[in-house]
N, C-alpha and C. Protein backbone atom coordinates (compact mmCIF):
# COMPACT_ATOMS: atom_id res chain seq x y z
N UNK A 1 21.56 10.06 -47.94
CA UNK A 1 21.86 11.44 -48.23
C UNK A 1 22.02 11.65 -49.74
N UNK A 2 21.75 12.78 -50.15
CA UNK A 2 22.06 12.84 -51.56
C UNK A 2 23.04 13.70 -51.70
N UNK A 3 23.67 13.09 -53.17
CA UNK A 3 24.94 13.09 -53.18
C UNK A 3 24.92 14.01 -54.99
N UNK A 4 26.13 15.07 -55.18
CA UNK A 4 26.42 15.49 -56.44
C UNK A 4 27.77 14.67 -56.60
N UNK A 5 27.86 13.65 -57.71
CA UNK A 5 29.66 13.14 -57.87
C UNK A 5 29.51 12.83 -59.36
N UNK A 6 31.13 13.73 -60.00
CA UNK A 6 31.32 13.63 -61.32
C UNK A 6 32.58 12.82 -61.26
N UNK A 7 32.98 12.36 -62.42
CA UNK A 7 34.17 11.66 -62.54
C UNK A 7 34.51 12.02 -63.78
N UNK A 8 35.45 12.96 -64.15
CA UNK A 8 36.08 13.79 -65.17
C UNK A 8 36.92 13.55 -66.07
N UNK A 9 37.07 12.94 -67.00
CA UNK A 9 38.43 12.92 -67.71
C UNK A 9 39.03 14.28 -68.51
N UNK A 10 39.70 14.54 -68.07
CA UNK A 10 40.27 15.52 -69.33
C UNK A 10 42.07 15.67 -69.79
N UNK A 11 42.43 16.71 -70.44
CA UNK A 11 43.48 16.38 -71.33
C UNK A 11 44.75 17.12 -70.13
N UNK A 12 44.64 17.31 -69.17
CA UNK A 12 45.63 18.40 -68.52
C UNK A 12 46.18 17.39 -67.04
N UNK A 13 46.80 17.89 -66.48
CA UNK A 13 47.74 16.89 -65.50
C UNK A 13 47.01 17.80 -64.20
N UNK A 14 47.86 17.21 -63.22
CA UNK A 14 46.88 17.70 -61.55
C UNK A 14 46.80 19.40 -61.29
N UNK A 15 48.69 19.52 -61.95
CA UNK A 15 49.29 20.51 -61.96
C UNK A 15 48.12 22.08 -62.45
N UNK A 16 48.17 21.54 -63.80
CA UNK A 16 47.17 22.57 -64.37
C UNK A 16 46.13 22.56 -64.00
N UNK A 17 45.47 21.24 -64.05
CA UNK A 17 43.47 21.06 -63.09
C UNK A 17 43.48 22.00 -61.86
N UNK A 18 44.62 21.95 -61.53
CA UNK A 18 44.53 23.00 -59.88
C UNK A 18 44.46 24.10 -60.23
N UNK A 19 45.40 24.62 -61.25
CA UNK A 19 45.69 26.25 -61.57
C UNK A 19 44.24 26.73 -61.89
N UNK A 20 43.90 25.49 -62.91
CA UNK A 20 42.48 25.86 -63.48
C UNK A 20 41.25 26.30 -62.77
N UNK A 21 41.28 25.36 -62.12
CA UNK A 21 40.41 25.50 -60.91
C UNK A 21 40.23 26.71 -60.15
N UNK A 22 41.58 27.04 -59.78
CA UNK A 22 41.80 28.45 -58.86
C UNK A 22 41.40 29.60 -59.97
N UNK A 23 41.81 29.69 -60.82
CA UNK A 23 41.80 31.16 -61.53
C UNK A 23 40.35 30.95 -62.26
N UNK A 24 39.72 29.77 -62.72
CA UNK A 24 38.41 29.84 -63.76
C UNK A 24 37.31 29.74 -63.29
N UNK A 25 37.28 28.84 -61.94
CA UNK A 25 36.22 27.94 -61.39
C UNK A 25 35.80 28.59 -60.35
N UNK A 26 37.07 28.56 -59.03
CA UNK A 26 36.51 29.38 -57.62
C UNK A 26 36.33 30.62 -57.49
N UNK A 27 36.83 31.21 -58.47
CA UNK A 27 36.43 32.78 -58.23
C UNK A 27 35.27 33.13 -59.32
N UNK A 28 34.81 32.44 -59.61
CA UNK A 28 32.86 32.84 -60.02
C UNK A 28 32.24 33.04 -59.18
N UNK A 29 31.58 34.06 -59.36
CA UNK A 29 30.70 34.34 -58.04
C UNK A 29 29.68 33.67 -57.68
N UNK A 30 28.99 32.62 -58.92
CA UNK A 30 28.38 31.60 -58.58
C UNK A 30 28.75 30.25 -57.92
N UNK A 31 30.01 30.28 -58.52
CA UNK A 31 30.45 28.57 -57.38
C UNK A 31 31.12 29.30 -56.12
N UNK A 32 31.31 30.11 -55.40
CA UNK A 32 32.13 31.11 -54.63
C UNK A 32 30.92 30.98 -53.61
N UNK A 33 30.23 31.63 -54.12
CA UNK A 33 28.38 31.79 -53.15
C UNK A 33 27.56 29.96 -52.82
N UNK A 34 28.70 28.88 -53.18
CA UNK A 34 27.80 27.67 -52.65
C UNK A 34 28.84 27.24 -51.82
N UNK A 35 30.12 27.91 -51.36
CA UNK A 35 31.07 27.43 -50.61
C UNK A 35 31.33 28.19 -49.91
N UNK A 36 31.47 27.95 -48.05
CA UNK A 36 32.07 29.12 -47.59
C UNK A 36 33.68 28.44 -46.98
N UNK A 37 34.07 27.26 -46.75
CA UNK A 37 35.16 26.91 -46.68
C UNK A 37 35.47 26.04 -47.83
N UNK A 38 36.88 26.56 -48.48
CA UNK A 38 37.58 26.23 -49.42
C UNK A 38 39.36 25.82 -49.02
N UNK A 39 39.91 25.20 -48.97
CA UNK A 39 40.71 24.54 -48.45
C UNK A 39 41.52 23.34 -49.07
N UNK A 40 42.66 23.62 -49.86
CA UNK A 40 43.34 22.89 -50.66
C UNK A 40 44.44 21.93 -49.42
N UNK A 41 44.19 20.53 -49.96
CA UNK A 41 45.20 19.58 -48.55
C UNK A 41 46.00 18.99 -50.20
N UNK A 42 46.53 18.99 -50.16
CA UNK A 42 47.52 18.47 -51.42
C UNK A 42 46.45 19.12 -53.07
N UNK A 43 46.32 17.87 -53.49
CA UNK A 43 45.57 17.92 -54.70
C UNK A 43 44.13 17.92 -54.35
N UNK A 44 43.73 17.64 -53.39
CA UNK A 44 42.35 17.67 -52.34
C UNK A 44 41.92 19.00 -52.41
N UNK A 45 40.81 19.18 -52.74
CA UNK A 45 39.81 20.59 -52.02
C UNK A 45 38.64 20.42 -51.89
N UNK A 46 38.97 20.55 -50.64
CA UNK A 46 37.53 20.59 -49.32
C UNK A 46 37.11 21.49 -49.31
N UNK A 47 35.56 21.30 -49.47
CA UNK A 47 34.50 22.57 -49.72
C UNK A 47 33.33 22.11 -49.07
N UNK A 48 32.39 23.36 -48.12
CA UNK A 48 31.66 22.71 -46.96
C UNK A 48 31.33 24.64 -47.79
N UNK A 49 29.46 24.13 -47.53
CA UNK A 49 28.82 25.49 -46.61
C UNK A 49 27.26 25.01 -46.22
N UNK A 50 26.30 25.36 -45.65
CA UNK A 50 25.01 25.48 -45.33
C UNK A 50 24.32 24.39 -46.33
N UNK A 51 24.99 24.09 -48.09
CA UNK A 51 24.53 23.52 -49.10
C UNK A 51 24.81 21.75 -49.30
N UNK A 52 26.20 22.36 -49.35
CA UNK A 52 26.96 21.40 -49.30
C UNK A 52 28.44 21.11 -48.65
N UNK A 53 28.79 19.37 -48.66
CA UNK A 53 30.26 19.61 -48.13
C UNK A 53 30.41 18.37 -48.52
N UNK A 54 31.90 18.43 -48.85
CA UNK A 54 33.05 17.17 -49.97
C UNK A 54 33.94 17.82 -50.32
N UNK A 55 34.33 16.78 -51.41
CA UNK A 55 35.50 17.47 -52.34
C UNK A 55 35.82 17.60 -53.62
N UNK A 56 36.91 18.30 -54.15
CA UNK A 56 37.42 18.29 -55.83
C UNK A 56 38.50 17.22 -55.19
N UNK A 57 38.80 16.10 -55.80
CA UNK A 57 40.07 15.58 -56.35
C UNK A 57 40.62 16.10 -57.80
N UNK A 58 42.03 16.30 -57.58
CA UNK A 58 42.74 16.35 -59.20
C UNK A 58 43.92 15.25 -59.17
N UNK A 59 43.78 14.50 -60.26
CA UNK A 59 45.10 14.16 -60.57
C UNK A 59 44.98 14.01 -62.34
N UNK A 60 45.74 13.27 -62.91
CA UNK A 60 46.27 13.71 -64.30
C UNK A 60 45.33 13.60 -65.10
N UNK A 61 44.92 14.22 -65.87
CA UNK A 61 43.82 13.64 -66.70
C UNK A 61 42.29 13.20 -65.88
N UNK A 62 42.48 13.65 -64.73
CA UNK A 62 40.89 13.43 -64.18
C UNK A 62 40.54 14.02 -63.27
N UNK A 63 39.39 14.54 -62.95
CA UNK A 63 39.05 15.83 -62.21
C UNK A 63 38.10 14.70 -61.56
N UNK A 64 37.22 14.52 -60.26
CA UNK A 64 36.64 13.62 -59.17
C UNK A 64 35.97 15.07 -58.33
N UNK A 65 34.87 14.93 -58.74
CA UNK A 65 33.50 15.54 -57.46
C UNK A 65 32.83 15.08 -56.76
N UNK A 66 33.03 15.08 -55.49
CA UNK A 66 32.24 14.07 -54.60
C UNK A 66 31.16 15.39 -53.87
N UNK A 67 30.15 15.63 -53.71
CA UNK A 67 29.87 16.74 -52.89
C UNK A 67 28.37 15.52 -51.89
N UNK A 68 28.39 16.26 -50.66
CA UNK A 68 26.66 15.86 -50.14
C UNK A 68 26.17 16.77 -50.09
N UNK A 69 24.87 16.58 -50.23
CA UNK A 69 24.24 17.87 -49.72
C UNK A 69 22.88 17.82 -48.57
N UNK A 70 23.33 19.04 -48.29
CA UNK A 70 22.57 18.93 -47.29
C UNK A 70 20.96 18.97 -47.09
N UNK A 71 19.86 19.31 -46.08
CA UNK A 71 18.40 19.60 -46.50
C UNK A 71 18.37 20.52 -47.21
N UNK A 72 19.15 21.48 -47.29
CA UNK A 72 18.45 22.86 -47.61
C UNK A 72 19.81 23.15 -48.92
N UNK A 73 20.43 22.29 -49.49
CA UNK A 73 21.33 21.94 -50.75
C UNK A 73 20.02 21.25 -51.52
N UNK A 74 19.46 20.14 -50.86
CA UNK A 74 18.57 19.22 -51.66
C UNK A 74 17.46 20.31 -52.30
N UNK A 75 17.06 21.40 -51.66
CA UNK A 75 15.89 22.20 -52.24
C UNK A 75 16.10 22.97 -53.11
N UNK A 76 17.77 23.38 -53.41
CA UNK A 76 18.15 23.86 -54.48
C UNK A 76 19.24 23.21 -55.35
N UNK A 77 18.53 21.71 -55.23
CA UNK A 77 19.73 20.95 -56.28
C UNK A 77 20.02 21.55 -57.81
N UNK A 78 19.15 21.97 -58.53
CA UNK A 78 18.87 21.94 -59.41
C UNK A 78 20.19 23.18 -60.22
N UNK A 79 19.96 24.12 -59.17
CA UNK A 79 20.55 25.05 -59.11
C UNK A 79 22.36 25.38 -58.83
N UNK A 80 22.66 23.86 -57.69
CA UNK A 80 24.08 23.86 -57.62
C UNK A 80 24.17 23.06 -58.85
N UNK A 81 23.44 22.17 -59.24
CA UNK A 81 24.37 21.26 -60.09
C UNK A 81 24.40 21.89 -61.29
N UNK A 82 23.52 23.27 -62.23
CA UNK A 82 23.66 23.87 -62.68
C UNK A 82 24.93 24.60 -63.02
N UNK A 83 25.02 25.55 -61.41
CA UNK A 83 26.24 25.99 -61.69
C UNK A 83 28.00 25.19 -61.50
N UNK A 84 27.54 23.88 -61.50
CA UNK A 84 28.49 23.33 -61.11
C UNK A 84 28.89 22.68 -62.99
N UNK A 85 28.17 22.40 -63.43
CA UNK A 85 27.84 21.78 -64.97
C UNK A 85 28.45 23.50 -65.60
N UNK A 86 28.09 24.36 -65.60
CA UNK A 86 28.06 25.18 -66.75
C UNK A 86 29.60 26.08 -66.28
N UNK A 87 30.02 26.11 -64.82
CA UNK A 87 31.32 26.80 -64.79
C UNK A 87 32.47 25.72 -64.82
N UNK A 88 32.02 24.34 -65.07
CA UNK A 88 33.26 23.26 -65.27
C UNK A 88 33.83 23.56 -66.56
N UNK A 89 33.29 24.04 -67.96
CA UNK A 89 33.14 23.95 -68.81
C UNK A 89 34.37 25.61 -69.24
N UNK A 90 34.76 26.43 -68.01
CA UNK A 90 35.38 27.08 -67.67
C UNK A 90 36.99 26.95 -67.49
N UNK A 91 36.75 25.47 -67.53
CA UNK A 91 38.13 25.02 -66.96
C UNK A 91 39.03 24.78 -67.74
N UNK A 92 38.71 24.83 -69.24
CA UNK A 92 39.34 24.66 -70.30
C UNK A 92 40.06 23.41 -70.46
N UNK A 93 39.45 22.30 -69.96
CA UNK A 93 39.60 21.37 -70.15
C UNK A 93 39.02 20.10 -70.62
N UNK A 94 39.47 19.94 -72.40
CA UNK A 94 38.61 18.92 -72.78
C UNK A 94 38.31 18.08 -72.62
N UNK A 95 37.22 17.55 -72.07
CA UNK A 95 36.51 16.18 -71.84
C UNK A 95 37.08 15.27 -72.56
N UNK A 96 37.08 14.22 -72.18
CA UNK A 96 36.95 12.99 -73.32
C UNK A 96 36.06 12.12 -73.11
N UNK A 97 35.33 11.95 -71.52
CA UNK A 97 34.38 11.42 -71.17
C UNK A 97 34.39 11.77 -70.16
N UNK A 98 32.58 12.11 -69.56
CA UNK A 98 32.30 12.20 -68.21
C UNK A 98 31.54 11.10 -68.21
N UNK A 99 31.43 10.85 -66.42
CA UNK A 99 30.14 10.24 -66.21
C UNK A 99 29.86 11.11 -64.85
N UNK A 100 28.21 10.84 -64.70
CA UNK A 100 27.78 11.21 -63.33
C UNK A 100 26.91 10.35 -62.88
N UNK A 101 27.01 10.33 -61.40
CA UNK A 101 26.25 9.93 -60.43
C UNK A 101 25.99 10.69 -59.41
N UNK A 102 24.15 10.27 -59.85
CA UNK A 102 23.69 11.05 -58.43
C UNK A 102 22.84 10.29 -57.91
N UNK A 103 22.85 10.33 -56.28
CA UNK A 103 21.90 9.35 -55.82
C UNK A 103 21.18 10.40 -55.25
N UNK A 104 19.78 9.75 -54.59
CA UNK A 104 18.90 10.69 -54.51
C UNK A 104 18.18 10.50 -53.11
């Protein structure tokens, strides 16, 4: 299966990565429109639609994207991982290093 997963460092604790998240990230109407269940279990958020389904991890200083996607995610990869790259950058949280992996 192919897979979208980032592994995030940045300068803010779980606390704020969450706030961030909620007020910068999920209410874009572009990352909003690739999720139809959104669902916070602690620091966990589970996100599933037609595209894709996984999760955000937060904890201190590191943000964790695991997503799969599905057939019809794979035909518009290009496009989630787009908006997934350009509204992270939303989060106001400085990098200090990413890495990504994607398998294919």
């Amino acid at each position: 299966m192919a897979r979208i997963q980032r592994n995030i460092e940045t300068e803010k604790n779980a606390e704020e990565m969450r706030s961030a998240i909620e007020s910068s990230f999920l209410n874009r109407k572009e990352i909003r429109s690739l999720f139809t269940v959104v669902e916070w279990r602690g620091n966990r958020l589970r996100v599933e639609s037609r595209f894709v389904s996984g999760e955000l991890v937060v904890d201190d200083q590191r943000l964790e994207i695991d997503l799969e996607l599905s057939l019809m995610g794979r035909l518009i990869r290009k496009k989630i991982d787009s908006a997934i790259n350009d509204n992270l950058k939303l989060l106001n949280a400085p990098v200090k290093q990413a890495e990504e992996s994607e398998e294919k």
